[in-house]
N, C-alpha and C. Protein backbone atom coordinates (compact mmCIF):
# COMPACT_ATOMS: atom_id res chain seq x y z
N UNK A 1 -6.18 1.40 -4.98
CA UNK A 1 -7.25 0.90 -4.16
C UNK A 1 -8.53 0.93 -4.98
N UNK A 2 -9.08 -0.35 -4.62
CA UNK A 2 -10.67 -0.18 -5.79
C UNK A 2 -11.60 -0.71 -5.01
N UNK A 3 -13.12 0.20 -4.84
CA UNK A 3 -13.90 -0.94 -3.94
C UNK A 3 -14.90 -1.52 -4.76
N UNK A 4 -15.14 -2.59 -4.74
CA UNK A 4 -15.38 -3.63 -5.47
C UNK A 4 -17.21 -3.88 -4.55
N UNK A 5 -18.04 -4.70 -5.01
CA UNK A 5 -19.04 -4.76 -4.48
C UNK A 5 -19.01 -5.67 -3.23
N UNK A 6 -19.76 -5.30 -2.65
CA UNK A 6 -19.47 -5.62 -1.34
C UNK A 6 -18.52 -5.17 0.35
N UNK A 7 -19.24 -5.89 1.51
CA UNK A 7 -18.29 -4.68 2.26
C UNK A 7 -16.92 -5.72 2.83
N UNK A 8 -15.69 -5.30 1.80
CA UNK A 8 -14.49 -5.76 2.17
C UNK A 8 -13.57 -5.06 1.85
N UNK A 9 -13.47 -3.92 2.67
CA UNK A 9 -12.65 -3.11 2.64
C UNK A 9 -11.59 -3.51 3.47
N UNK A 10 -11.00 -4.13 4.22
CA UNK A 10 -9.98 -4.79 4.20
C UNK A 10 -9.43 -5.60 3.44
N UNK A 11 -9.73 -6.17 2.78
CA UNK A 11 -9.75 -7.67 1.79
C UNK A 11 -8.93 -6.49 0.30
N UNK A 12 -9.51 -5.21 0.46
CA UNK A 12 -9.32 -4.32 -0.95
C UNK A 12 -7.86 -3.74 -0.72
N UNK A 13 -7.41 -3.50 0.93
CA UNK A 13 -6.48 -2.51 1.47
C UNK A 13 -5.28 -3.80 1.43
N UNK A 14 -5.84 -4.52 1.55
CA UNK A 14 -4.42 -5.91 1.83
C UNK A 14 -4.28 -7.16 0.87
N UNK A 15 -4.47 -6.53 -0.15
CA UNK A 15 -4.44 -7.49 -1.27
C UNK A 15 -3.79 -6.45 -2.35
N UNK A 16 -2.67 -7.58 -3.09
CA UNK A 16 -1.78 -6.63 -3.76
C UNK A 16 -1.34 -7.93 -5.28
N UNK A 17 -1.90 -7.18 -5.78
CA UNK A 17 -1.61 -8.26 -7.41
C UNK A 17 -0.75 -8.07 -7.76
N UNK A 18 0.09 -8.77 -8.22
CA UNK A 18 1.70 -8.83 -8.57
C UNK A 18 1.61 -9.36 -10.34
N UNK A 19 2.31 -8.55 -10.88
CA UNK A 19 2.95 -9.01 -12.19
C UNK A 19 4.78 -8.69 -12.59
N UNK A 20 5.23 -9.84 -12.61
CA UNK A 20 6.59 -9.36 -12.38
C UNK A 20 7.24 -9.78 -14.18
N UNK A 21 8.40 -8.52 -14.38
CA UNK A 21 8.82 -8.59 -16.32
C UNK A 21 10.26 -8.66 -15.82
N UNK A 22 10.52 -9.40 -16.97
CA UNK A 22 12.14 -9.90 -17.02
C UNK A 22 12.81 -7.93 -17.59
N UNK A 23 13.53 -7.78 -17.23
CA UNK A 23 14.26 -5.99 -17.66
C UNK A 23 14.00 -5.50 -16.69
N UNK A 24 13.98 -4.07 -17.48
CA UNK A 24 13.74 -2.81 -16.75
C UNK A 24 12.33 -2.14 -16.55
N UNK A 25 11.66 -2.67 -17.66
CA UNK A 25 10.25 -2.14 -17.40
C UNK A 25 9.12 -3.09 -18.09
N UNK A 26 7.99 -2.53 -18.38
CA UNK A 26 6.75 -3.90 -18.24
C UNK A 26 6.82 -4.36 -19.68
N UNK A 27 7.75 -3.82 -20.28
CA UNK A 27 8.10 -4.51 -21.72
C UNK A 27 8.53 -5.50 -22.11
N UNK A 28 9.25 -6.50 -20.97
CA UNK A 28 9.67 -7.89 -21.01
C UNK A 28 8.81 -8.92 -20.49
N UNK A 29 9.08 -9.57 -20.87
CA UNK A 29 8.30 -11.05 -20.93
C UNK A 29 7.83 -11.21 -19.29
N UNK A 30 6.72 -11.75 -19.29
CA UNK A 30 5.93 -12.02 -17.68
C UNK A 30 6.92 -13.37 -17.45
N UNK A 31 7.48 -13.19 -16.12
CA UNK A 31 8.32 -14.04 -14.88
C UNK A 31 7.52 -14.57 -14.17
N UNK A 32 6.68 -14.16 -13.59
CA UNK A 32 5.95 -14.18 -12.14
C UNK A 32 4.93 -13.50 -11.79
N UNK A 33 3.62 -14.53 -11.82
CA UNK A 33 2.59 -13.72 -11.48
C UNK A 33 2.23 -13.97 -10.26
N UNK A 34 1.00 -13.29 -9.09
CA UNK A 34 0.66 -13.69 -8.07
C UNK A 34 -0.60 -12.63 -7.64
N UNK A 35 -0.89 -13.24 -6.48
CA UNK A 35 -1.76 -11.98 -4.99
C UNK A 35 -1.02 -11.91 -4.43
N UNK A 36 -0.78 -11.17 -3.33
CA UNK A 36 -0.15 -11.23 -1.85
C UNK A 36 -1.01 -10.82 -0.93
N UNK A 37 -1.49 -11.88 0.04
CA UNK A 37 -2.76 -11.29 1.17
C UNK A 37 -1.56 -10.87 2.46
N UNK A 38 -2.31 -10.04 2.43
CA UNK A 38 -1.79 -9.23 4.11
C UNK A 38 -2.83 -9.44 5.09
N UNK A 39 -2.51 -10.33 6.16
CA UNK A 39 -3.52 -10.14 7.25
C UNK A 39 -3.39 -8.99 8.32
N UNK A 40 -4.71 -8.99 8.88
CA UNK A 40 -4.37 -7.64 10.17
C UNK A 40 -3.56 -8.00 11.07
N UNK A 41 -3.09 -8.80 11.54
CA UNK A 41 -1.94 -8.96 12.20
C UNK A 41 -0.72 -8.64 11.66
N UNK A 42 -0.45 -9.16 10.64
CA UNK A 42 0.78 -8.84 9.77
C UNK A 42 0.91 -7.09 9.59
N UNK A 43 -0.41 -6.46 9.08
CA UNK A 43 -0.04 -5.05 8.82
C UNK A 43 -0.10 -4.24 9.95
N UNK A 44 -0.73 -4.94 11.19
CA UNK A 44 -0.64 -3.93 11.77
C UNK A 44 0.77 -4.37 12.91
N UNK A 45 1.64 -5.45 12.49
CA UNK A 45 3.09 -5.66 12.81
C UNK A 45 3.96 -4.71 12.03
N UNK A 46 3.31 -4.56 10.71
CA UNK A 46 4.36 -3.98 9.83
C UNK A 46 4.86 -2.20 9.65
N UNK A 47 3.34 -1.68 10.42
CA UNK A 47 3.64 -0.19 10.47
C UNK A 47 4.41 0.08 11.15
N UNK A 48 5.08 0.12 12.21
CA UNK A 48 6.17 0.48 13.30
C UNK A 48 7.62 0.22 12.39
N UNK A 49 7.66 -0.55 11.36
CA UNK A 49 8.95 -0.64 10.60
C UNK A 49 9.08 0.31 9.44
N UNK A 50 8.04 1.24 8.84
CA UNK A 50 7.89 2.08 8.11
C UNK A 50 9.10 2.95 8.43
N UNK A 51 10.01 3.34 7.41
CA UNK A 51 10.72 4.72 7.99
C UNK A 51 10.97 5.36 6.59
N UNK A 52 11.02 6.53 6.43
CA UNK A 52 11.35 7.84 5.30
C UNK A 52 12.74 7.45 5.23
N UNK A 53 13.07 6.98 3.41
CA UNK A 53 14.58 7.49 3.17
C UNK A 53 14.95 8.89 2.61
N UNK A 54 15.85 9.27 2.50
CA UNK A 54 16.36 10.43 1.82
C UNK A 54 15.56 11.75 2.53
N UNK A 55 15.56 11.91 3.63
CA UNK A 55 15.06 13.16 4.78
C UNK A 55 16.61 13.19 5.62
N UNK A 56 16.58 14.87 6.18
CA UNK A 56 17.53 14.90 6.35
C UNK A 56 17.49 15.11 8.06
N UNK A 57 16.76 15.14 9.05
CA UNK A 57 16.56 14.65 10.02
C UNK A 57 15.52 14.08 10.47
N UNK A 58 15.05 13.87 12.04
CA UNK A 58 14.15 12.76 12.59
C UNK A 58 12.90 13.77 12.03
N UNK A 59 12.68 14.65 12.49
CA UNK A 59 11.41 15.77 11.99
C UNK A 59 11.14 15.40 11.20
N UNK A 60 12.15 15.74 9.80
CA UNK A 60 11.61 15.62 8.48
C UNK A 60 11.15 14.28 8.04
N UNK A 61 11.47 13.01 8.54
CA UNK A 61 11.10 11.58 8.64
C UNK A 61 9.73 11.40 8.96
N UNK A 62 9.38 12.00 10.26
CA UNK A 62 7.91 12.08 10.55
C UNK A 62 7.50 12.65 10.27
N UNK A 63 7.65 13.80 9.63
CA UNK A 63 6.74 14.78 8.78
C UNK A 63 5.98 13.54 7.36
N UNK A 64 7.16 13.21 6.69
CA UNK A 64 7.02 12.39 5.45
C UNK A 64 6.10 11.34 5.83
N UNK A 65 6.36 10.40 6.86
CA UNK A 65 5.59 9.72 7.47
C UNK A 65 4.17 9.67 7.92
N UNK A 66 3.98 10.76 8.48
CA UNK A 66 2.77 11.30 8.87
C UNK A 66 1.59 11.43 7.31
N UNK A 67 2.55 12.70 6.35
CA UNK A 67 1.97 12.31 4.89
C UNK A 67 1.11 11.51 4.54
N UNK A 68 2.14 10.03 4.28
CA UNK A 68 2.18 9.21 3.66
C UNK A 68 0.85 9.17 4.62
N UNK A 69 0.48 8.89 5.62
CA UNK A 69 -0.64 8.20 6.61
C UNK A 69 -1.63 8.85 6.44
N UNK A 70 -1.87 10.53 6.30
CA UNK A 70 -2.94 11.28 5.75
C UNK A 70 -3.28 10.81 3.96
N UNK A 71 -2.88 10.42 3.13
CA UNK A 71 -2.67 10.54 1.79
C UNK A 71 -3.35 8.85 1.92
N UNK A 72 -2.81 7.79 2.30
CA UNK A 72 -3.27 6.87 2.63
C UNK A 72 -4.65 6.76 3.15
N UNK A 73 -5.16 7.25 4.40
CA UNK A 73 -6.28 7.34 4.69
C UNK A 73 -7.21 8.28 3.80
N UNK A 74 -6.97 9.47 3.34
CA UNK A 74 -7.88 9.99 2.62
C UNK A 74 -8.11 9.16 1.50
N UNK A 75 -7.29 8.07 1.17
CA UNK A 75 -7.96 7.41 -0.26
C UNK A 75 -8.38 6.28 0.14
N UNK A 76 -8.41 6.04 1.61
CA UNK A 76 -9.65 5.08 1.99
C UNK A 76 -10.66 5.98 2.16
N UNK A 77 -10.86 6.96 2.70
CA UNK A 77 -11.85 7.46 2.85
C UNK A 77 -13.09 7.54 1.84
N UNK A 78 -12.11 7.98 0.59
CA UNK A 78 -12.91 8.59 -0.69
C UNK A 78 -13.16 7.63 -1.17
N UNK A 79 -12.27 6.37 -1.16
CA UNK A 79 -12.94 4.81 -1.82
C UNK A 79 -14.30 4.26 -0.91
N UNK A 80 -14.11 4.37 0.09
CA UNK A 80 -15.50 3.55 1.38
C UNK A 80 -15.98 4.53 2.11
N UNK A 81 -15.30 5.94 2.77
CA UNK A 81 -16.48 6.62 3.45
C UNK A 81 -17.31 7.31 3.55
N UNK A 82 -17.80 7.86 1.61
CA UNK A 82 -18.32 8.82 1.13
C UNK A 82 -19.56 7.89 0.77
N UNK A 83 -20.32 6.84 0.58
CA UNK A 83 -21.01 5.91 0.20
C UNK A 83 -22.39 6.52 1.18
């Protein structure tokens, strides 16, 4: 996440630059470049499909989950709400 000048902190959270390499890692030749815009409709369709692999029950799923959502927001925070 990077905030950039200006106030578009959405525009920063749902935008995702893509560089895609032929192999295993960024050592092969560029395939496919791109953006991908996420609108607020779309992401906020897409959180309810979020789920933890490799946990070994429902607890531990939402525990991981929950995480991920604190860890996430604190690095919006520290990118836009400390200003």
């Amino acid at each position: 996440m990077h905030d950039d000048p200006g106030f578009d902190m959405w525009a920063d959270i749902t935008t995702l630059f893509t560089l895609l390499h032929k192999g295993k890692d960024a050592s092969g030749p560029v395939v496919g470049a791109g953006v991908i815009y996420i609108k607020r409709e779309q992401l906020m369709g897409l959180i309810p499909t979020f789920h933890a692999t490799n946990t070994s029950s429902p607890a531990e799923s939402l525990k991981v989950l929950a995480d991920f959502g604190r860890f996430f927001m604190g690095e919006t925070w520290d990118s836009y709400g400390k200003k």
